[in-house]
C-alpha atoms as a PDB file:
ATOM      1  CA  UNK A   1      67.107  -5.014  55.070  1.00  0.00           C
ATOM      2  CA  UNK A   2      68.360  -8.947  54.698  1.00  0.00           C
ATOM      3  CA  UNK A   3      66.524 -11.190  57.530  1.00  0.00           C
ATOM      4  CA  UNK A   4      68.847 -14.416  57.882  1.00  0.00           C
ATOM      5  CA  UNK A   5      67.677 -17.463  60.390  1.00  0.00           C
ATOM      6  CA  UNK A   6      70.615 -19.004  61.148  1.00  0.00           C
ATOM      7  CA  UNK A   7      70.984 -21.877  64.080  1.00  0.00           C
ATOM      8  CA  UNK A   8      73.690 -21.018  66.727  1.00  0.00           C
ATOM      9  CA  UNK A   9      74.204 -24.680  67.653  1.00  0.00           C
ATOM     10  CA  UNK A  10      76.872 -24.512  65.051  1.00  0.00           C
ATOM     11  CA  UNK A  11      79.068 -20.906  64.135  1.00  0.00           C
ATOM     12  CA  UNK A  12      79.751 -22.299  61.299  1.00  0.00           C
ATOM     13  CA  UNK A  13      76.928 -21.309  59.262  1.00  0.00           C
ATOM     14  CA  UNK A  14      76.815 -17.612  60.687  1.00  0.00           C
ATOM     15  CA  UNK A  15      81.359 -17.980  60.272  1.00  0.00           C
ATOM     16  CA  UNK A  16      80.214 -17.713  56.270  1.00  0.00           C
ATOM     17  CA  UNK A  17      77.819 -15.706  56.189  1.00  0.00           C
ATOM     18  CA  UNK A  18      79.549 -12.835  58.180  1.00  0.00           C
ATOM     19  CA  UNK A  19      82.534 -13.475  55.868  1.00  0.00           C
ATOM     20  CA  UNK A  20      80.950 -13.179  52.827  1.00  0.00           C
ATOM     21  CA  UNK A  21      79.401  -9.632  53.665  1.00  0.00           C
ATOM     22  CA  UNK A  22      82.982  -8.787  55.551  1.00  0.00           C
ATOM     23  CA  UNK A  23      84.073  -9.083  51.804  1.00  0.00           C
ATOM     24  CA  UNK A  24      81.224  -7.038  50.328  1.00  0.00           C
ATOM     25  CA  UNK A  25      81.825  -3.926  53.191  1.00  0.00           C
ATOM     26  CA  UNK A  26      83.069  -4.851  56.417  1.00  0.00           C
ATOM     27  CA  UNK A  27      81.422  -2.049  58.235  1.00  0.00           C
ATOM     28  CA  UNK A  28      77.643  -3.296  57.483  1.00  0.00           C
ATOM     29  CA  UNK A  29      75.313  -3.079  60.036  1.00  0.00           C
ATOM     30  CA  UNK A  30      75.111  -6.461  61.342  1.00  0.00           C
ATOM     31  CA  UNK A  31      72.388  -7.207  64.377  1.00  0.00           C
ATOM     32  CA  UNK A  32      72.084 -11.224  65.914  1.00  0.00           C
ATOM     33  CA  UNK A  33      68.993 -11.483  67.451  1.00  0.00           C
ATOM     34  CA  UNK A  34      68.183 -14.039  70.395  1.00  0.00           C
ATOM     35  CA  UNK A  35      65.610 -16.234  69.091  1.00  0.00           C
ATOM     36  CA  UNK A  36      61.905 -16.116  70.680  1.00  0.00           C
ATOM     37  CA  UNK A  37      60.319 -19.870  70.536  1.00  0.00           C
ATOM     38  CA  UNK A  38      57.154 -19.194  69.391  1.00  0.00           C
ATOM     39  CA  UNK A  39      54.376 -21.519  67.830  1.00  0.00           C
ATOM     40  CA  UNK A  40      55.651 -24.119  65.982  1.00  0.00           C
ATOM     41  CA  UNK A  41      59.381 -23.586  67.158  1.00  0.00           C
ATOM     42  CA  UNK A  42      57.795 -23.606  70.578  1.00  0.00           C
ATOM     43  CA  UNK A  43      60.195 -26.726  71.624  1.00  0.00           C
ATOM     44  CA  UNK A  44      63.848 -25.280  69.907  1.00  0.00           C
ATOM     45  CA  UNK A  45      65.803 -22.774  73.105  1.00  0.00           C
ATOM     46  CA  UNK A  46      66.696 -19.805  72.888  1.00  0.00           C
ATOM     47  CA  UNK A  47      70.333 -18.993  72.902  1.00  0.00           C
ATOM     48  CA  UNK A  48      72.490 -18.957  75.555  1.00  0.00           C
ATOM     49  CA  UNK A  49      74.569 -16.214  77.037  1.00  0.00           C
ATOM     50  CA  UNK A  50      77.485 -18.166  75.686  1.00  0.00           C
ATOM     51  CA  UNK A  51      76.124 -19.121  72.492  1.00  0.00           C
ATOM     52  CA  UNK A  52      75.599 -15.077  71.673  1.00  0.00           C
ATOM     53  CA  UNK A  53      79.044 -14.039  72.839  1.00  0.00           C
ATOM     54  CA  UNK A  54      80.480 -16.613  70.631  1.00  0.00           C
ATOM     55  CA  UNK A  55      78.052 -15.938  67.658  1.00  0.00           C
ATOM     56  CA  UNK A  56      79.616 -12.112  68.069  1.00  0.00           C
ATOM     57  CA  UNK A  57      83.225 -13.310  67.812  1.00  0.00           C
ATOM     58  CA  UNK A  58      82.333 -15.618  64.748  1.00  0.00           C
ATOM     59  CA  UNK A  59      81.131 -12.550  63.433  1.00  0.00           C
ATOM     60  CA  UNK A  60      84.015 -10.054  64.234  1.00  0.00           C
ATOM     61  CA  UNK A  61      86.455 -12.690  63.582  1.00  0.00           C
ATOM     62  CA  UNK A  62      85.386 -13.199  60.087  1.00  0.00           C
ATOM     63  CA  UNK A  63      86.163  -9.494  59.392  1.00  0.00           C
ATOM     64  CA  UNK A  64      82.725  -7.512  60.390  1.00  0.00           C
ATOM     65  CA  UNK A  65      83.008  -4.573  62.285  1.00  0.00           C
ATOM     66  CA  UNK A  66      79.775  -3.209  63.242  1.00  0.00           C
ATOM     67  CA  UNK A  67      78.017  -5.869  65.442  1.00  0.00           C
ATOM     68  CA  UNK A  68      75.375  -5.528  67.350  1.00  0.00           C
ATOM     69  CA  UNK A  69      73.629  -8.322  69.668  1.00  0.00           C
ATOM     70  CA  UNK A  70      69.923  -7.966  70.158  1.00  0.00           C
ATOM     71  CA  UNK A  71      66.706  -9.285  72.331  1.00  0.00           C
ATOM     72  CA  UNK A  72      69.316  -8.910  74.887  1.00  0.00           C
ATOM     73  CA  UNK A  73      66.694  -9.700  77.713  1.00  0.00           C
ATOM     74  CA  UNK A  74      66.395 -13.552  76.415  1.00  0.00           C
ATOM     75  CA  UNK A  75      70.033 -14.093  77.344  1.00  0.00           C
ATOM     76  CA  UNK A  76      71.755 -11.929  79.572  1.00  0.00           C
ATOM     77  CA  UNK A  77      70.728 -12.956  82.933  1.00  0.00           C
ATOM     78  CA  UNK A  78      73.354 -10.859  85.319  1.00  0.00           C
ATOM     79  CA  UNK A  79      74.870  -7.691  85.734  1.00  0.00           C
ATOM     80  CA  UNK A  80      78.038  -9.123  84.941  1.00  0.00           C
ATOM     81  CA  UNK A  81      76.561 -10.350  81.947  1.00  0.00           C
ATOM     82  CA  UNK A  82      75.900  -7.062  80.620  1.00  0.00           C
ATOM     83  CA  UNK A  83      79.336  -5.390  82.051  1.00  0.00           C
ATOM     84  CA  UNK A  84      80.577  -8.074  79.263  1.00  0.00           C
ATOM     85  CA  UNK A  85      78.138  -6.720  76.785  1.00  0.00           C
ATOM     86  CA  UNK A  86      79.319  -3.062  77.750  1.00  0.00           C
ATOM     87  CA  UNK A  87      83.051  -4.206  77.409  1.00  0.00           C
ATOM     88  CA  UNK A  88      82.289  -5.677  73.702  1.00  0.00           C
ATOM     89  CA  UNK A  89      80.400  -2.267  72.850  1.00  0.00           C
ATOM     90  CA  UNK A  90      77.305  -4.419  71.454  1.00  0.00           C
ATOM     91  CA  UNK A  91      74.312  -2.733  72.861  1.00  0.00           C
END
């Protein structure tokens, strides 16, 4: 299992990375995790609703196929929220 930290502020970083393993096997497992602030990082948010949907279409649109979002409880707030998650099949 590869554990990658990325920061959602910009796709760009998560854009590459998602390519480069679309390139290896585009159906790998691939799992973005909301962020917890914890001890140090105490002060840094946690993503958005927003800033996970569009971390998931980084993702797909750099060629992965098997996406998952995670610690969905730190950013989906509404039911509609998760009727979106439902719709994108990433629970």
């Amino acid at each position: 299992m590869l554990s990658l930290t990325l920061n959602l502020s910009s796709s760009m970083e998560l854009r590459r990375f998602a390519k480069l393993l679309a390139q290896v096997d585009s159906t790998i497992p691939f799992i973005i995790l909301a962020f917890f602030p914890e001890h140090k990082l105490i002060d840094v948010p946690s993503p958005n609703f927003q800033q996970m949907i569009e971390a998931y279409h980084a993702a797909r649109d750099a060629g992965l196929k098997n996406i998952k979002l995670g610690n969905i409880g730190r950013f989906a707030r509404t039911e509609k929220d998760y009727e979106i998650l439902r719709e994108l099949d990433v629970l």
